[in-house]
Protein backbone atom coordinates (compact mmCIF):
# COMPACT_ATOMS: atom_id res chain seq x y z
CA UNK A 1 0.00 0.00 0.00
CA UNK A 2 1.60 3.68 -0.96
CA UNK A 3 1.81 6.07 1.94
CA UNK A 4 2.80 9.63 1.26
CA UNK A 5 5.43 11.98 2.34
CA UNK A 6 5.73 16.10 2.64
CA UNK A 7 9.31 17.39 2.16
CA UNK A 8 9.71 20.81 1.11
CA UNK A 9 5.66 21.19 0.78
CA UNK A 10 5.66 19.13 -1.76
CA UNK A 11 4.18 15.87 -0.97
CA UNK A 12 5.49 12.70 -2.87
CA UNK A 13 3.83 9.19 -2.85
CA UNK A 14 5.96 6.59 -1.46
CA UNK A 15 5.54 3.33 -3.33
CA UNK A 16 6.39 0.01 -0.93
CA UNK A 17 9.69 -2.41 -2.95
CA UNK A 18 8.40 -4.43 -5.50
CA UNK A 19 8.33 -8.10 -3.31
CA UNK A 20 10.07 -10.54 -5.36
CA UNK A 21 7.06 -13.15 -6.97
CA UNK A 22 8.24 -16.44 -7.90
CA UNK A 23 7.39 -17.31 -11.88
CA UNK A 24 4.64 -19.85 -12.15
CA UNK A 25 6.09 -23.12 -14.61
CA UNK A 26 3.38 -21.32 -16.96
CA UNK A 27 5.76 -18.45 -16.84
CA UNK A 28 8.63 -20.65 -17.98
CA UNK A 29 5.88 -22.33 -20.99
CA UNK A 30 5.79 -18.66 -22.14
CA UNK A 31 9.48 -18.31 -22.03
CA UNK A 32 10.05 -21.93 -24.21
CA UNK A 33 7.55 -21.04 -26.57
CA UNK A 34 8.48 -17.80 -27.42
CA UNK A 35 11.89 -18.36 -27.98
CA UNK A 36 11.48 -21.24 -30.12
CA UNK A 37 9.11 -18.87 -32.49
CA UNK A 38 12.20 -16.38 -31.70
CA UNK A 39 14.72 -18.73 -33.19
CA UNK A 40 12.43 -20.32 -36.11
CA UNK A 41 12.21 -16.75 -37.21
CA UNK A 42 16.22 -16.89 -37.53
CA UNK A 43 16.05 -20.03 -39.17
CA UNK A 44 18.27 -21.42 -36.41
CA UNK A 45 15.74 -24.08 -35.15
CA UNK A 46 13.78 -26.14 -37.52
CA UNK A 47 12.03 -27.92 -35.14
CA UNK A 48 8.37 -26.78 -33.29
CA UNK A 49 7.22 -26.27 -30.07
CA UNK A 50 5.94 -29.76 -28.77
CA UNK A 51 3.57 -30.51 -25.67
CA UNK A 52 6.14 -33.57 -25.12
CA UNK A 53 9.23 -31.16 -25.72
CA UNK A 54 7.81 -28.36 -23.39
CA UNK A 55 7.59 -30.24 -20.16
CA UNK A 56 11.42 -31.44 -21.16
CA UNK A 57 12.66 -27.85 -21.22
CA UNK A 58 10.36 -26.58 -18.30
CA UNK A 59 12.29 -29.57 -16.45
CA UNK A 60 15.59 -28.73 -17.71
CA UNK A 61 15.17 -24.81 -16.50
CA UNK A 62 13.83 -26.22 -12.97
CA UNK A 63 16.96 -28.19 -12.66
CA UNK A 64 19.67 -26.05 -13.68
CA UNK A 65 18.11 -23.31 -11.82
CA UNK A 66 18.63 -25.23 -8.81
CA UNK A 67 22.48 -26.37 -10.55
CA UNK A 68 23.62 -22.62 -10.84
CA UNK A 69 21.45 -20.14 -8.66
CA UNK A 70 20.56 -22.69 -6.07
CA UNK A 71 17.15 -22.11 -6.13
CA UNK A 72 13.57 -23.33 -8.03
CA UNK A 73 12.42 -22.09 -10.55
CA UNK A 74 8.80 -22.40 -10.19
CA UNK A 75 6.72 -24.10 -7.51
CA UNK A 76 4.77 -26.95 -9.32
CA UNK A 77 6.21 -30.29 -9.02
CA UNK A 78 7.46 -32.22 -11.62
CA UNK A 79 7.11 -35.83 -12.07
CA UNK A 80 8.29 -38.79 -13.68
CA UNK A 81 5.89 -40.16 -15.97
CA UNK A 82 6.70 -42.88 -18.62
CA UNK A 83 7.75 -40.06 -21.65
CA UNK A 84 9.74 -38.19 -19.25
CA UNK A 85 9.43 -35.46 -16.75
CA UNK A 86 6.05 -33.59 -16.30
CA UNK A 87 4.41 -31.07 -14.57
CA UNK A 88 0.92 -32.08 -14.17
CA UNK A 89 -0.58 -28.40 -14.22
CA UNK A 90 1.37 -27.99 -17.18
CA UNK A 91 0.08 -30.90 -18.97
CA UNK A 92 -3.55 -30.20 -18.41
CA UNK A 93 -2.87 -26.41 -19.47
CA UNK A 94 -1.79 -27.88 -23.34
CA UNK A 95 -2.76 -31.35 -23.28
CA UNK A 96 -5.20 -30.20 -26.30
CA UNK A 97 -1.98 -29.22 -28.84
CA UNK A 98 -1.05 -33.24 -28.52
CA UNK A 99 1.68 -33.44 -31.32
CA UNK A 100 0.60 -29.88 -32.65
CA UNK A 101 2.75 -26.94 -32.14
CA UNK A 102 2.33 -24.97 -29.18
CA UNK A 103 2.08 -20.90 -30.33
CA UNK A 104 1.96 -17.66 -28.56
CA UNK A 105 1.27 -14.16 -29.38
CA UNK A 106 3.50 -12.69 -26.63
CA UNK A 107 6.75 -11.09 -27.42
CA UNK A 108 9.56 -12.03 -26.34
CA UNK A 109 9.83 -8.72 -23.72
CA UNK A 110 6.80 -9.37 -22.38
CA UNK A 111 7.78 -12.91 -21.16
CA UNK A 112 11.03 -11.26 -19.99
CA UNK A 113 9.44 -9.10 -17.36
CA UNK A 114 8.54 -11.52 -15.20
CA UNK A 115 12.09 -13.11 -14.31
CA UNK A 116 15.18 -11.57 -12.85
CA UNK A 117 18.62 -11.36 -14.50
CA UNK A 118 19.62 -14.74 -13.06
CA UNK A 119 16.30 -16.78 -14.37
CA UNK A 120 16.93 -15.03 -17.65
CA UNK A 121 20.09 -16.34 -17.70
CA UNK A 122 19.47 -20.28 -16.59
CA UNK A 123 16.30 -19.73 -19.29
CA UNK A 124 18.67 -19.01 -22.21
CA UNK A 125 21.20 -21.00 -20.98
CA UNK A 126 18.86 -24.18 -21.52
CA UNK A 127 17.23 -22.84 -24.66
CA UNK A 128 20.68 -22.56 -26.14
CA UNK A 129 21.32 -26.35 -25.07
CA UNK A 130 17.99 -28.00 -25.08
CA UNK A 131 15.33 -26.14 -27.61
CA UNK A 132 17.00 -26.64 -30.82
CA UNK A 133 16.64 -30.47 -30.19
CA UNK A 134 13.43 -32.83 -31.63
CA UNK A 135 11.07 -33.89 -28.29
CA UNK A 136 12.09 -37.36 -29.00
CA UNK A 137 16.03 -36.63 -28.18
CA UNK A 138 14.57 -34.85 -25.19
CA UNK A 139 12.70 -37.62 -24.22
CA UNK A 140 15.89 -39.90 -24.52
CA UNK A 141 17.74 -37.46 -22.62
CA UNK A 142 15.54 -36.96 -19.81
CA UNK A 143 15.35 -41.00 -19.40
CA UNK A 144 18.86 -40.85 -18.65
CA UNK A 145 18.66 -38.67 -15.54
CA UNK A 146 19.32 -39.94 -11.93
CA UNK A 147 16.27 -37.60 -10.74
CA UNK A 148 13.99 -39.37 -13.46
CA UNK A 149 15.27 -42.75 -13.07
CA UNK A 150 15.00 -42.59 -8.77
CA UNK A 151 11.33 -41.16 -9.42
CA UNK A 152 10.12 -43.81 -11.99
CA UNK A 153 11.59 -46.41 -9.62
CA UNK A 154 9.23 -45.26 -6.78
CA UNK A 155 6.11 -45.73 -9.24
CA UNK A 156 6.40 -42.70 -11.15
CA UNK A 157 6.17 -40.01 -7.79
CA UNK A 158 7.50 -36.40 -7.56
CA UNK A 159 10.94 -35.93 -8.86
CA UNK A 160 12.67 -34.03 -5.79
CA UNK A 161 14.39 -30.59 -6.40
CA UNK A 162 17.58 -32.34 -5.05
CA UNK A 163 17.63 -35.19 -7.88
CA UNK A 164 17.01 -32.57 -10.55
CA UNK A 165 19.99 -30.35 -9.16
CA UNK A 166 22.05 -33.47 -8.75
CA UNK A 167 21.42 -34.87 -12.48
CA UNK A 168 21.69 -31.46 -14.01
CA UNK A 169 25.15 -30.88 -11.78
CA UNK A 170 26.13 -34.16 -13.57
CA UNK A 171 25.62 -32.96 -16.85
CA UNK A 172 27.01 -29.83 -16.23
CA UNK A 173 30.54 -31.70 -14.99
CA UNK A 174 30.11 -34.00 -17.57
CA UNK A 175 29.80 -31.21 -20.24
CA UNK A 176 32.77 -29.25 -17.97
């Protein structure tokens, strides 16, 4: 809530610090999809945004955000489900697309406002890495993570934010 303040006879409004809201994993959807209409515009990736190949990126940004910043990304869980890594809001948001692409009329600043510097950065970081591959290599990929592998062993539960940082830690010193 504002207050105000007189100095000089002049009053000013005081406006409280912007608090610091988390993204939403719909937030980092936005992000993916953008950027891959971003880069199809430069003819650098041929490939479209994918239901199946969203909830791989959206997974890849949740663990390397916790690999580099040390924090989540987004609050939704993730979990291991026989294609890979999903977030169950997620899914139900664009289960409709199927195998369709997955389109957006926001521009790419828009997207941009809600994230600080450091998300930004972990966001194009795995864009650069991840988005110009097919869902199916994703798919392979993910199915080689420790975080997918321990939660598909349990049944198919919640991937923990500690496996994801682990696995993408290992690909990160594997990569190194």
């Amino acid at each position: 809530m504002a207050g105000s303040r007189i100095i000089n006879e002049k009053k000013y409004v005081i406006m409280p610090k912007r608090r610091y809201k988390m993204p939403t994993v719909f937030d980092v959807a936005n992000y993916f999809i953008v950027a891959t209409r971003c880069d199809c515009e430069d003819e650098i990736n041929d490939d479209v945004m994918t239901h199946m190949k969203l909830h791989k990126l959206v997974y890849y940004a949740q663990g390397f955000s916790l690999a580099l910043n040390d924090e989540p990304l987004f609050d939704e869980p993730i979990e291991a489900w026989e294609h890979g890594p999903v977030c169950p809001d997620l899914y139900q948001k664009y289960k409709m697309y199927k195998r369709t692409p997955i389109e957006s009329s926001l521009s790419m600043e828009e997207v941009k406002q809600t994230f600080t510097e450091k998300q930004i950065g972990v966001l194009e970081f795995v864009n650069d890495e991840f988005g110009c591959h097919t869902a199916t290599f994703l798919r392979k990929l993910s199915h080689q993570d420790k975080a997918w592998l321990i939660a598909r062993s349990k049944g198919g539960i919640e991937l923990t934010l500690e496996d994801m940082k682990q696995s993408c830690l290992e690909r990160l010193i594997d990569e190194g």
